[in-house]
C-alpha atoms as a PDB file:
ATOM      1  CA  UNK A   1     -14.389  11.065  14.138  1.00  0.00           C
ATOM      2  CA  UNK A   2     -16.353   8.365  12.794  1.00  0.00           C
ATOM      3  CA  UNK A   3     -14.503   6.415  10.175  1.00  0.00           C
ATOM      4  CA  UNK A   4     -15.420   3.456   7.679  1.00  0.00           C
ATOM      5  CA  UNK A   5     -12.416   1.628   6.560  1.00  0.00           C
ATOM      6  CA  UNK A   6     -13.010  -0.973   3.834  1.00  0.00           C
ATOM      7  CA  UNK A   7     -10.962  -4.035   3.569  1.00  0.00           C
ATOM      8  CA  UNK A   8     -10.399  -3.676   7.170  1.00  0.00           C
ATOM      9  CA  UNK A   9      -9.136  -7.389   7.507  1.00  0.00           C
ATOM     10  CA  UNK A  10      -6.002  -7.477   5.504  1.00  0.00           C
ATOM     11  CA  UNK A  11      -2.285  -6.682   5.903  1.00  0.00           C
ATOM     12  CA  UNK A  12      -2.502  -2.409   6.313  1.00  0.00           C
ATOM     13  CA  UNK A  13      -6.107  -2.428   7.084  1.00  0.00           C
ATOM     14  CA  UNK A  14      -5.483  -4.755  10.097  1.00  0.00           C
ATOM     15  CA  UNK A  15      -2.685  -2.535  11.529  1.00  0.00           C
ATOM     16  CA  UNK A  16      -4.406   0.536  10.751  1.00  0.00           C
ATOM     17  CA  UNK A  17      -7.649  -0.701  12.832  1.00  0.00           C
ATOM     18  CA  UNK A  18      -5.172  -1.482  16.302  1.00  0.00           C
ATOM     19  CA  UNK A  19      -3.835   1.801  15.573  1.00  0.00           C
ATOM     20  CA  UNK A  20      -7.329   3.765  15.419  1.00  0.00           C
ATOM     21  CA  UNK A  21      -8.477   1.776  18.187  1.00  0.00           C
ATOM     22  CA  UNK A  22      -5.461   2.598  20.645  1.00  0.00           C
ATOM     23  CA  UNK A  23      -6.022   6.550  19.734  1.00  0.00           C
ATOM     24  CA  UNK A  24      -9.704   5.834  21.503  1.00  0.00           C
ATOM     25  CA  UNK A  25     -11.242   8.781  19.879  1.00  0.00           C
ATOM     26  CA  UNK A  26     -12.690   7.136  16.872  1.00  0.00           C
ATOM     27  CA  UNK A  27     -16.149   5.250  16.217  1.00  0.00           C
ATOM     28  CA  UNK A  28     -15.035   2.735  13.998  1.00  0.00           C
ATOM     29  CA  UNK A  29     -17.230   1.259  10.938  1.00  0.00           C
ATOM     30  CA  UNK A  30     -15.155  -1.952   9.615  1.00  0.00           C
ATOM     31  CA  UNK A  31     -16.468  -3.459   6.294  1.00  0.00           C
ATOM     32  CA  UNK A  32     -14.245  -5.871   4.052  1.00  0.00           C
ATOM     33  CA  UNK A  33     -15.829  -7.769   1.080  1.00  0.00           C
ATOM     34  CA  UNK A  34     -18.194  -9.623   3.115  1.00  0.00           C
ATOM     35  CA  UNK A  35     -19.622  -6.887   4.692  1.00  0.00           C
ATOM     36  CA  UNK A  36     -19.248  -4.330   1.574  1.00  0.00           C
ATOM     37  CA  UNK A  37     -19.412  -4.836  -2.284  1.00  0.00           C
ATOM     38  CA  UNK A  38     -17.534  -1.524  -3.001  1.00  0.00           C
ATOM     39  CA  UNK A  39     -17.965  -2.157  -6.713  1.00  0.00           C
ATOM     40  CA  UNK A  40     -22.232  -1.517  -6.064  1.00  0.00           C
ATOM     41  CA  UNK A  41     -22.668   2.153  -5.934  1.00  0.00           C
ATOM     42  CA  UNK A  42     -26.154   1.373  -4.591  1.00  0.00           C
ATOM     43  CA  UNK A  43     -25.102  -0.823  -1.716  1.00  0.00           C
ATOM     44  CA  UNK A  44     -22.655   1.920  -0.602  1.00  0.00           C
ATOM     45  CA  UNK A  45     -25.177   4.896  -0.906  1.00  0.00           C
ATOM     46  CA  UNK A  46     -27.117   2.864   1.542  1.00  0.00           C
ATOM     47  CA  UNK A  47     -24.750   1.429   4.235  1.00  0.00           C
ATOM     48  CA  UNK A  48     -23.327   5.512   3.905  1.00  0.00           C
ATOM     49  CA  UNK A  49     -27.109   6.815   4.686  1.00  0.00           C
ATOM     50  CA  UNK A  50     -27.467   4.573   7.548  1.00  0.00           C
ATOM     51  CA  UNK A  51     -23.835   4.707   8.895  1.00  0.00           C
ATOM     52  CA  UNK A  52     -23.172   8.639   7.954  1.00  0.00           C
ATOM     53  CA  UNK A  53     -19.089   8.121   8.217  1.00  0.00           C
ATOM     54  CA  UNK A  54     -17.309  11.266   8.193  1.00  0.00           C
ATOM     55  CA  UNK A  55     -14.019   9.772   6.961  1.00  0.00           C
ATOM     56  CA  UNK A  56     -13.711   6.577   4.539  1.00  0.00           C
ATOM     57  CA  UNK A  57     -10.617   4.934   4.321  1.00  0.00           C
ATOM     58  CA  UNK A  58      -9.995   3.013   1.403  1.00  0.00           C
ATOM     59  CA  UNK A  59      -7.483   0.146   1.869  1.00  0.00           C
ATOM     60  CA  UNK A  60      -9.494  -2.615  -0.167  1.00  0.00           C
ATOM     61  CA  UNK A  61      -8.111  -3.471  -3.131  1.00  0.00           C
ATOM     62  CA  UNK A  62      -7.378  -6.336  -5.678  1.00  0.00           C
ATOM     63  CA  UNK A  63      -3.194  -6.653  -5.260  1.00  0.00           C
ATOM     64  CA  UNK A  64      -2.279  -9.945  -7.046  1.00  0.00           C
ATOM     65  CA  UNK A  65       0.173  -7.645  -9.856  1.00  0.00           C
ATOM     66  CA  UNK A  66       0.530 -10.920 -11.914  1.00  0.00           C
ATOM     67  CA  UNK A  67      -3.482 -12.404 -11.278  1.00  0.00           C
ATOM     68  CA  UNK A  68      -4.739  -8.603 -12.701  1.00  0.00           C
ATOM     69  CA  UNK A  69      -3.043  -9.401 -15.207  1.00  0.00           C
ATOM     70  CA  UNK A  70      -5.119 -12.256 -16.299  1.00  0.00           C
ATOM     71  CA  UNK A  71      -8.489 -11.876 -14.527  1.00  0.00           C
ATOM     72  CA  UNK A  72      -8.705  -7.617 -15.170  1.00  0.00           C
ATOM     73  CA  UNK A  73     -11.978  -7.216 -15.229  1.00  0.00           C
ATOM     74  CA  UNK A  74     -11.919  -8.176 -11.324  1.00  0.00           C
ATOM     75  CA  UNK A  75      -8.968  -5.672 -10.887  1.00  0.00           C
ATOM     76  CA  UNK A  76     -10.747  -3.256 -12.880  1.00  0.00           C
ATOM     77  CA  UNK A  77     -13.972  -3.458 -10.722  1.00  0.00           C
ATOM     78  CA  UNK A  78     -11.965  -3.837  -7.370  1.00  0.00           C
ATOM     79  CA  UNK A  79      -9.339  -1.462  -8.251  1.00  0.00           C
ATOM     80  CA  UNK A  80     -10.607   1.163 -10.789  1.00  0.00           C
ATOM     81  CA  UNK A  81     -14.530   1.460  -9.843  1.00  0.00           C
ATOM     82  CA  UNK A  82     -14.601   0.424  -6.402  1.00  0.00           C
ATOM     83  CA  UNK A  83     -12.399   4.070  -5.483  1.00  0.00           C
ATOM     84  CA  UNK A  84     -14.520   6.313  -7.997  1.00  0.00           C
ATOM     85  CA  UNK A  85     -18.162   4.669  -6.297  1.00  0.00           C
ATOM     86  CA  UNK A  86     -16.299   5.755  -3.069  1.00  0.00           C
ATOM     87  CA  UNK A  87     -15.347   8.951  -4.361  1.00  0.00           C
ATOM     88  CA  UNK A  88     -18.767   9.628  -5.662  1.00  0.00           C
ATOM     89  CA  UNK A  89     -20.628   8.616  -2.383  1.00  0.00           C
ATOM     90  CA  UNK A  90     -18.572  10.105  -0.197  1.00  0.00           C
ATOM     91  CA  UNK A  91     -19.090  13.594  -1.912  1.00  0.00           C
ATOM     92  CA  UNK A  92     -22.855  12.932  -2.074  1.00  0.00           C
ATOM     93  CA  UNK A  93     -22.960  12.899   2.341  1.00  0.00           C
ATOM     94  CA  UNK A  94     -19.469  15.100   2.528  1.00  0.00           C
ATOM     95  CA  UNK A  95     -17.217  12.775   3.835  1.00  0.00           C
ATOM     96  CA  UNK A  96     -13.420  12.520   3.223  1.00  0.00           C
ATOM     97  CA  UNK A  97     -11.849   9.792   1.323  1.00  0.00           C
ATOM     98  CA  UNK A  98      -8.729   8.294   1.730  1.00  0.00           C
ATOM     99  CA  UNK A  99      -7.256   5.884  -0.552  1.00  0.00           C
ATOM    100  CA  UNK A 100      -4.320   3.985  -0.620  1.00  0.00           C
ATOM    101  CA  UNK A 101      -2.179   4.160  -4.172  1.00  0.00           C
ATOM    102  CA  UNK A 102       0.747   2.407  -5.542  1.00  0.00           C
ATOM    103  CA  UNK A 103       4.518   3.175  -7.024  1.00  0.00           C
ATOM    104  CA  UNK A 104       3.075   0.748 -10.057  1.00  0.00           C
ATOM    105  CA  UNK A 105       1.574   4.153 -11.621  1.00  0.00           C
ATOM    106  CA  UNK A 106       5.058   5.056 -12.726  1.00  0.00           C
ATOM    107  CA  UNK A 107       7.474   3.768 -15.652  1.00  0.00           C
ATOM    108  CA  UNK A 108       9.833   2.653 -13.163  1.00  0.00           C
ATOM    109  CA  UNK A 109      12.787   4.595 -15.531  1.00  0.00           C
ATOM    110  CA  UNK A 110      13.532   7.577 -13.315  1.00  0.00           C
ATOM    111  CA  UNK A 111      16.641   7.842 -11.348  1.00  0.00           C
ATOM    112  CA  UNK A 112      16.138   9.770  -9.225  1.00  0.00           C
ATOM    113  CA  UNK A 113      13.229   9.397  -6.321  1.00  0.00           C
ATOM    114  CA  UNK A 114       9.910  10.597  -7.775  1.00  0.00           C
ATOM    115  CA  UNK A 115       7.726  12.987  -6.806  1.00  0.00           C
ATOM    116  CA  UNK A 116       3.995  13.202  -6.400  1.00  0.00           C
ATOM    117  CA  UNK A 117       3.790  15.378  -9.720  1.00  0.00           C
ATOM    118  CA  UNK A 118       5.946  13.524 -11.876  1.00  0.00           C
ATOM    119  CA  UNK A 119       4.600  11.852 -15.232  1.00  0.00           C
ATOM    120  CA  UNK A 120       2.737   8.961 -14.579  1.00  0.00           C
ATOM    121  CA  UNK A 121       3.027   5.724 -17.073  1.00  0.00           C
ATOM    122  CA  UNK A 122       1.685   2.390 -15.502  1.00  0.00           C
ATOM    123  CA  UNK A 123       3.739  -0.541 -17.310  1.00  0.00           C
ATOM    124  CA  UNK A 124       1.360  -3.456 -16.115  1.00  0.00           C
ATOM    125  CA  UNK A 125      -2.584  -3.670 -15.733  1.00  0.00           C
ATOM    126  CA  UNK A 126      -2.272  -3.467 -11.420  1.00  0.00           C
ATOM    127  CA  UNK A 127      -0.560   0.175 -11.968  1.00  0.00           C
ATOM    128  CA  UNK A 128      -3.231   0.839 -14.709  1.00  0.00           C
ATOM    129  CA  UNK A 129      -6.316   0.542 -12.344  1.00  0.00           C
ATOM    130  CA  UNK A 130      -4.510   2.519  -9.410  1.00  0.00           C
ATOM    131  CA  UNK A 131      -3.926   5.478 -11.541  1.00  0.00           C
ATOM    132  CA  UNK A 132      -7.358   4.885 -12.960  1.00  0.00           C
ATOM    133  CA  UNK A 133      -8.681   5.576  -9.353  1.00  0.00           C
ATOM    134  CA  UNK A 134      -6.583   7.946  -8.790  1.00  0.00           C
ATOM    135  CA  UNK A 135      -8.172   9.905 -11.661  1.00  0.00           C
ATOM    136  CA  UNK A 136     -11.590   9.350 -10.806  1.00  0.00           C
ATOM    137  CA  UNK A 137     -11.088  10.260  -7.643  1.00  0.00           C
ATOM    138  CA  UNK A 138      -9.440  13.862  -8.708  1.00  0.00           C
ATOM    139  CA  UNK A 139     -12.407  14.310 -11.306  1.00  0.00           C
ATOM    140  CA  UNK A 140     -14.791  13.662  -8.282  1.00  0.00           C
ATOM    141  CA  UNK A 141     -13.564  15.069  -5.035  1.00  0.00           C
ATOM    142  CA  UNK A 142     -11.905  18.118  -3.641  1.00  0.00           C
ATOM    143  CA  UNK A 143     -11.479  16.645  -0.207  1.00  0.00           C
ATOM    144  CA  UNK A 144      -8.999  13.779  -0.591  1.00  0.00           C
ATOM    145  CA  UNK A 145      -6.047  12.437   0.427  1.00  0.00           C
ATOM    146  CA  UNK A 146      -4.430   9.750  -1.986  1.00  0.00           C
ATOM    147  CA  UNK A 147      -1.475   8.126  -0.304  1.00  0.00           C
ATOM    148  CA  UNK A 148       0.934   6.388  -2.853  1.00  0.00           C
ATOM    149  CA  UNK A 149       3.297   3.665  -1.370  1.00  0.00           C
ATOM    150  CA  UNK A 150       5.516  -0.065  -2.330  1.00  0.00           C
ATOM    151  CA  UNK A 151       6.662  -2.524  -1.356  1.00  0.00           C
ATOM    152  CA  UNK A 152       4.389  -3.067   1.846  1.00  0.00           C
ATOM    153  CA  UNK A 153       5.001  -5.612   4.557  1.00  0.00           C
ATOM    154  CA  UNK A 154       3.657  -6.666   7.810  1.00  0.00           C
ATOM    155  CA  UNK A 155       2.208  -9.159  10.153  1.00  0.00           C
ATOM    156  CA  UNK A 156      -1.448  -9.765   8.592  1.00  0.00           C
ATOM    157  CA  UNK A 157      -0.617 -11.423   5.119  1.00  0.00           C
ATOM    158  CA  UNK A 158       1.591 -12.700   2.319  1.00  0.00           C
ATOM    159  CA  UNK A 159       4.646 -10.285   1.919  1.00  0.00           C
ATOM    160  CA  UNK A 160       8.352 -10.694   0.983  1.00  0.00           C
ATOM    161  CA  UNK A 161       9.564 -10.932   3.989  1.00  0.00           C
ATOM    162  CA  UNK A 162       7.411 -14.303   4.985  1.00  0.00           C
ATOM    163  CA  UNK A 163       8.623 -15.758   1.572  1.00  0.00           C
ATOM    164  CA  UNK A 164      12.132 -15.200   2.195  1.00  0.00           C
ATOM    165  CA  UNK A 165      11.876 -16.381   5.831  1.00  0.00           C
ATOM    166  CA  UNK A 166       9.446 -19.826   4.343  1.00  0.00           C
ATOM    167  CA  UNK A 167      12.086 -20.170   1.687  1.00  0.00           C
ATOM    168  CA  UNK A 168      15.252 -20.664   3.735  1.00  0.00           C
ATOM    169  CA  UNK A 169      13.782 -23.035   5.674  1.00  0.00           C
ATOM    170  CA  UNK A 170      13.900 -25.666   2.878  1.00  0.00           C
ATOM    171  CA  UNK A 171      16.570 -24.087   0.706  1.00  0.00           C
ATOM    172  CA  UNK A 172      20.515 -23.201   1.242  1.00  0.00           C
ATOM    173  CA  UNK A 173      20.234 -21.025  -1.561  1.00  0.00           C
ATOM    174  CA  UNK A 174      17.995 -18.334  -2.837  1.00  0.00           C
ATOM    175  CA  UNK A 175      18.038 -16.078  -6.204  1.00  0.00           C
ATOM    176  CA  UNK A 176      16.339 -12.756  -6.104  1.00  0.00           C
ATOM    177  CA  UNK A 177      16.519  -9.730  -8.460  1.00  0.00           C
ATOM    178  CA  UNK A 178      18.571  -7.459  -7.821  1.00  0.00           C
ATOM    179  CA  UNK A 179      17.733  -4.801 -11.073  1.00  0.00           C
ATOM    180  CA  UNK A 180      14.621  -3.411  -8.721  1.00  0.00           C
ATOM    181  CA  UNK A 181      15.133  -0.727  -6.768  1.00  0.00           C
ATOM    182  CA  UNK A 182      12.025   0.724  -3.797  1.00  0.00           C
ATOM    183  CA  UNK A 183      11.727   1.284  -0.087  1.00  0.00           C
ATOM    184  CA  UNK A 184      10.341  -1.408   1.903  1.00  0.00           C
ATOM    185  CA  UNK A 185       7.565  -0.081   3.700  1.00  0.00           C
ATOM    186  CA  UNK A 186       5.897  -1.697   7.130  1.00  0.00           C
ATOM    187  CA  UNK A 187       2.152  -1.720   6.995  1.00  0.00           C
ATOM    188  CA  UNK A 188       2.187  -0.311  10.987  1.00  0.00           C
ATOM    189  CA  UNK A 189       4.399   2.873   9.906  1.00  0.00           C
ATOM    190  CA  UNK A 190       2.227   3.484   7.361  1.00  0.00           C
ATOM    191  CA  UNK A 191      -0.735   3.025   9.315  1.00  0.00           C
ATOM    192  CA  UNK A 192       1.047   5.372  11.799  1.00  0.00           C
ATOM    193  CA  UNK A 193       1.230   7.851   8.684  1.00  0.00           C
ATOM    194  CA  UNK A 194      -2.472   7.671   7.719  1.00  0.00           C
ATOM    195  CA  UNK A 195      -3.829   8.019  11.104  1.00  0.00           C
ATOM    196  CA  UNK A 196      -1.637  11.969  11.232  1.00  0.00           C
ATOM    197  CA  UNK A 197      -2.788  12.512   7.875  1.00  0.00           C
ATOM    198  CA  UNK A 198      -6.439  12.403   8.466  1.00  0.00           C
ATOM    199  CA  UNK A 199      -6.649  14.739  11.145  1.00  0.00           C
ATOM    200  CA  UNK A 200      -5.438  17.510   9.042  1.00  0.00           C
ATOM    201  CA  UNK A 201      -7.496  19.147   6.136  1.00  0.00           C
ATOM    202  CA  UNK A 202      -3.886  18.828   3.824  1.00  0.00           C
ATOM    203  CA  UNK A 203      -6.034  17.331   1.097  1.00  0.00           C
ATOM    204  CA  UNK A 204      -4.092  15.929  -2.278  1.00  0.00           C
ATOM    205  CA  UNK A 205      -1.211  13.352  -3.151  1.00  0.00           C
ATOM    206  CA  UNK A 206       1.178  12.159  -0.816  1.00  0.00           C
ATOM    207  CA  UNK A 207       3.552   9.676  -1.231  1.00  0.00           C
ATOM    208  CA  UNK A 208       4.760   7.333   2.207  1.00  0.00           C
ATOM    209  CA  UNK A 209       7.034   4.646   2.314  1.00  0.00           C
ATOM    210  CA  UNK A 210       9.601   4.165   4.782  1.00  0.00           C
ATOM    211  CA  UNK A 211      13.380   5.750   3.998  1.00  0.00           C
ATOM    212  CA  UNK A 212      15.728   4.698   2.209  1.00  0.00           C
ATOM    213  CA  UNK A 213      15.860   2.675  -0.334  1.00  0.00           C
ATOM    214  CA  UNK A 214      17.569  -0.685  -1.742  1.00  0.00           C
ATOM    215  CA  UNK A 215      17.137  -4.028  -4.087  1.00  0.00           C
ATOM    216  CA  UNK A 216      15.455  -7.187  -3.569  1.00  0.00           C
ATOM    217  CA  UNK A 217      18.868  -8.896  -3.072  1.00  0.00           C
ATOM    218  CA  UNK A 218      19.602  -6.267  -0.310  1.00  0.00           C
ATOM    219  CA  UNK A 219      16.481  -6.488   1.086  1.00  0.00           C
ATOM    220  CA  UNK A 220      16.435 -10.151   1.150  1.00  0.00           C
ATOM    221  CA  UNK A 221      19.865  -9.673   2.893  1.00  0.00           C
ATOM    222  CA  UNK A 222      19.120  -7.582   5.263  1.00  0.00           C
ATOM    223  CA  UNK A 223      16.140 -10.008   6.266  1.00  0.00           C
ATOM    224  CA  UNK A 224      18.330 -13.225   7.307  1.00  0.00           C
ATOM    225  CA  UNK A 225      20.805 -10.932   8.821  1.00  0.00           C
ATOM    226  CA  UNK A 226      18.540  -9.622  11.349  1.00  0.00           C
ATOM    227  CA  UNK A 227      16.666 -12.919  11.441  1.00  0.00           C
ATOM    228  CA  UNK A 228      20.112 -14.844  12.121  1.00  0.00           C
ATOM    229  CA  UNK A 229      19.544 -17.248   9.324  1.00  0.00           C
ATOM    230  CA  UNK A 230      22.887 -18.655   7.384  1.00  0.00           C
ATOM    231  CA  UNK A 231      21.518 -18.716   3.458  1.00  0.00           C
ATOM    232  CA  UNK A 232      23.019 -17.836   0.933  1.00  0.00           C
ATOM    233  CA  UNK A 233      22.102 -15.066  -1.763  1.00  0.00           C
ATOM    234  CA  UNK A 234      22.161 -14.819  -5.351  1.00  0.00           C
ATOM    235  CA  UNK A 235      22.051 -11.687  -7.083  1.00  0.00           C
ATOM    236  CA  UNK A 236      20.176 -12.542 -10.687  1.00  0.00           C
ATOM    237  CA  UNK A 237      18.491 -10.050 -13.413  1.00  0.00           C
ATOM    238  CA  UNK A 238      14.736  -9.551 -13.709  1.00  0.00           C
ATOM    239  CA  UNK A 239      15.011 -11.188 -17.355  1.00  0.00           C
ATOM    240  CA  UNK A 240      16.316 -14.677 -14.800  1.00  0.00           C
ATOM    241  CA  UNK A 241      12.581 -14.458 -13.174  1.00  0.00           C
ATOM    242  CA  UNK A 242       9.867 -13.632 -15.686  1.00  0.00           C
ATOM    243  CA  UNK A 243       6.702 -12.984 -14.405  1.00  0.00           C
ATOM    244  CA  UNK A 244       3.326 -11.745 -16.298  1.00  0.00           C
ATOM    245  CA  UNK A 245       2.962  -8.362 -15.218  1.00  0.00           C
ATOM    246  CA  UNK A 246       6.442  -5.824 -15.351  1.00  0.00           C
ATOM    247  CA  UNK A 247       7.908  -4.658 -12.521  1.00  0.00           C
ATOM    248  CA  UNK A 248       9.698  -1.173 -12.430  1.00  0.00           C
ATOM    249  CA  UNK A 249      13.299  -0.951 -12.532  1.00  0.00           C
ATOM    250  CA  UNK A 250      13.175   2.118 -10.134  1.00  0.00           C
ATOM    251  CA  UNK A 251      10.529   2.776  -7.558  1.00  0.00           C
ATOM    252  CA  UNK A 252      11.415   4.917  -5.059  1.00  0.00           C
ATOM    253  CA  UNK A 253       9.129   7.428  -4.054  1.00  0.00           C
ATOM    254  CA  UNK A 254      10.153  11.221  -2.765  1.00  0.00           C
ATOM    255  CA  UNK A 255       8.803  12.035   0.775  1.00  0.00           C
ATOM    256  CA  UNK A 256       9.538  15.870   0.286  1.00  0.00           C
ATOM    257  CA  UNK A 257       6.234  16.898  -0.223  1.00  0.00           C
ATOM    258  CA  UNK A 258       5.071  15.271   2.879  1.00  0.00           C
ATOM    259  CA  UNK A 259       7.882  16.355   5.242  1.00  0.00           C
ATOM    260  CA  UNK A 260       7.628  20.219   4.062  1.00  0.00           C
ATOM    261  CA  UNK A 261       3.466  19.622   4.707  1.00  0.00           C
ATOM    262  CA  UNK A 262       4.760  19.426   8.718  1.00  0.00           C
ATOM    263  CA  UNK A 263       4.434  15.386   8.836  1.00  0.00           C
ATOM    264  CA  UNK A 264       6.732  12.976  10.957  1.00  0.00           C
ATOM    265  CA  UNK A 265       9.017  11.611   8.688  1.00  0.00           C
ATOM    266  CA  UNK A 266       8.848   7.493   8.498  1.00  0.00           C
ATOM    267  CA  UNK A 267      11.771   5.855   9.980  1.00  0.00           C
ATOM    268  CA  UNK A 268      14.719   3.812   8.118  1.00  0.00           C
ATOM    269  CA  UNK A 269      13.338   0.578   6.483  1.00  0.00           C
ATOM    270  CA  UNK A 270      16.071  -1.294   8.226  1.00  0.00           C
ATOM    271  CA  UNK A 271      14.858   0.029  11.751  1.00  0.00           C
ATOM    272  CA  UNK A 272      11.498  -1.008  10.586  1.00  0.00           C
ATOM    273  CA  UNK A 273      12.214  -4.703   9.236  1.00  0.00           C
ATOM    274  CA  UNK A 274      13.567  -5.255  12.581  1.00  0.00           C
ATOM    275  CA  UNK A 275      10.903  -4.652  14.343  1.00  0.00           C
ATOM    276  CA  UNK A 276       9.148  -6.557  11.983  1.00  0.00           C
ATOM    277  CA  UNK A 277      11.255  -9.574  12.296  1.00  0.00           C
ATOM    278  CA  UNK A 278      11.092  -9.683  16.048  1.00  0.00           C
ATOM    279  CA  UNK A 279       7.403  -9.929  15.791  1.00  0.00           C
ATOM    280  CA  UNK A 280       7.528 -12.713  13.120  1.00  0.00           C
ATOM    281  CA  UNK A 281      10.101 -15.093  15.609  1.00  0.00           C
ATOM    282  CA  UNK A 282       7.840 -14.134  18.328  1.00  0.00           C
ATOM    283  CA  UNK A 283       4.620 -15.441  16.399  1.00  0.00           C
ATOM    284  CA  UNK A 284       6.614 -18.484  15.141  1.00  0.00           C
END
């Protein structure tokens, strides 16, 4: 199949290209903002007349939560009309899209995990934008596949897990929230996820994250016990660490609909982060 992925060089994009490159049965098109102004309709329509990409995978986006608060006509560009130009080009050659969505396009006050049809209700600008797209997207397309997923980690970029591990090099001890609730989700299961997804014609929304779920405060736990680091932990409140954009309380995403579609279920996040940390001692 050939595929263009945008935003090829960051954290999921990255994995996602070793991944698609292993499987050897690909042609490849990589574009990130250097090569590809998703925001120009016209420079799309030509690079997807020249390249004729049967599959676009959408993994560029504007992810600063707090900066799109501030600067949102850049998120609104990046995140809102960047998908919906892709949605419209790739209908206009008949190409699939895939695009990569967020937990931010929910309250945060469920309970219980949610599910791909649940009420959406973005509380900050970042989850605004990503529903946007997914909208546009929907009012576009019948042959998509929108992937929601949180609190993503992995070896190409900035991510929780570096912080923590940065942090308790200087400091014996480190406050995180622990009123947040997700599933920490590695970038290379989720690439893993994508690459199954795409070879199917199971169009709609899925949501992917690893399983299980837990706090900040656990998760930050959990990372200096399998890194073998001796900090210590404080539990605080969100209210303790204000930050520009809201956060929801409660994140965690169902994976029903995508294990009854016949997909491999993503491992436990604590299997994951170990594998993750054993790559991040090994690149120290």
């Amino acid at each position: 199949m050939k595929i263009l992925i945008t935003g090829y060089k960051g954290m999921l994009g990255s994995d996602l290209v070793n991944i698609l490159k292993n499987e050897d049965q690909h042609e490849l098109i990589l574009t990130d903002v250097e090569e590809l102004d998703i925001t120009n309709i016209e420079e799309l329509r030509e690079m997807f007349k020249k390249e004729k990409p049967e599959m676009i995978i959408n993994v560029a986006a504007y992810t600063d939560v707090d900066g799109c608060e501030t600067n949102r006509e850049l998120a609104y560009n990046v995140n809102s009309i960047g998908p919906k130009n892709l949605a419209i080009v790739s209908n206009e050659i008949g190409a699939k899209l895939l695009h990569i969505s967020t937990d931010y396009v929910f309250s945060g006050n469920n309970t219980i995990p949610y599910i791909e049809e649940d009420k959406t209700d973005p509380q900050s600008y970042y989850g605004l934008t990503k529903l946007q797209a997914e909208e546009f997207i929907k009012e576009t397309m019948k042959n998509y596949f929108i992937i929601r997923t949180a609190w993503l980690y992995g070896i190409n970029g900035k991510n929780f897990v570096k912080t923590m591990l940065n942090l308790a090099k200087d400091n014996l001890e480190i406050s995180v929230v622990n009123d947040q609730r997700g599933s920490p989700t590695f970038t290379c299961d989720l690439a893993s996820a994508i690459c199954e997804l795409i070879k199917t014609d199971k169009y709609g929304i899925y949501h992917v994250t690893n399983a299980n779920d837990c706090t900040w405060y656990d998760f930050a736990k959990n990372i200096f016990e399998l890194a073998n680091i001796d900090v210590k932990v404080k539990a605080i409140a969100t209210e303790k660490y204000p930050t520009p954009a809201k956060r929801p309380k409660y994140s965690v995403l169902s994976h029903e609909k995508w294990n009854n579609s016949g997909f491999k279920p993503l491992r436990n996040y604590k299997d994951a982060l170990n594998d993750y940390i054993k790559l991040e001692l090994i690149n120290k």
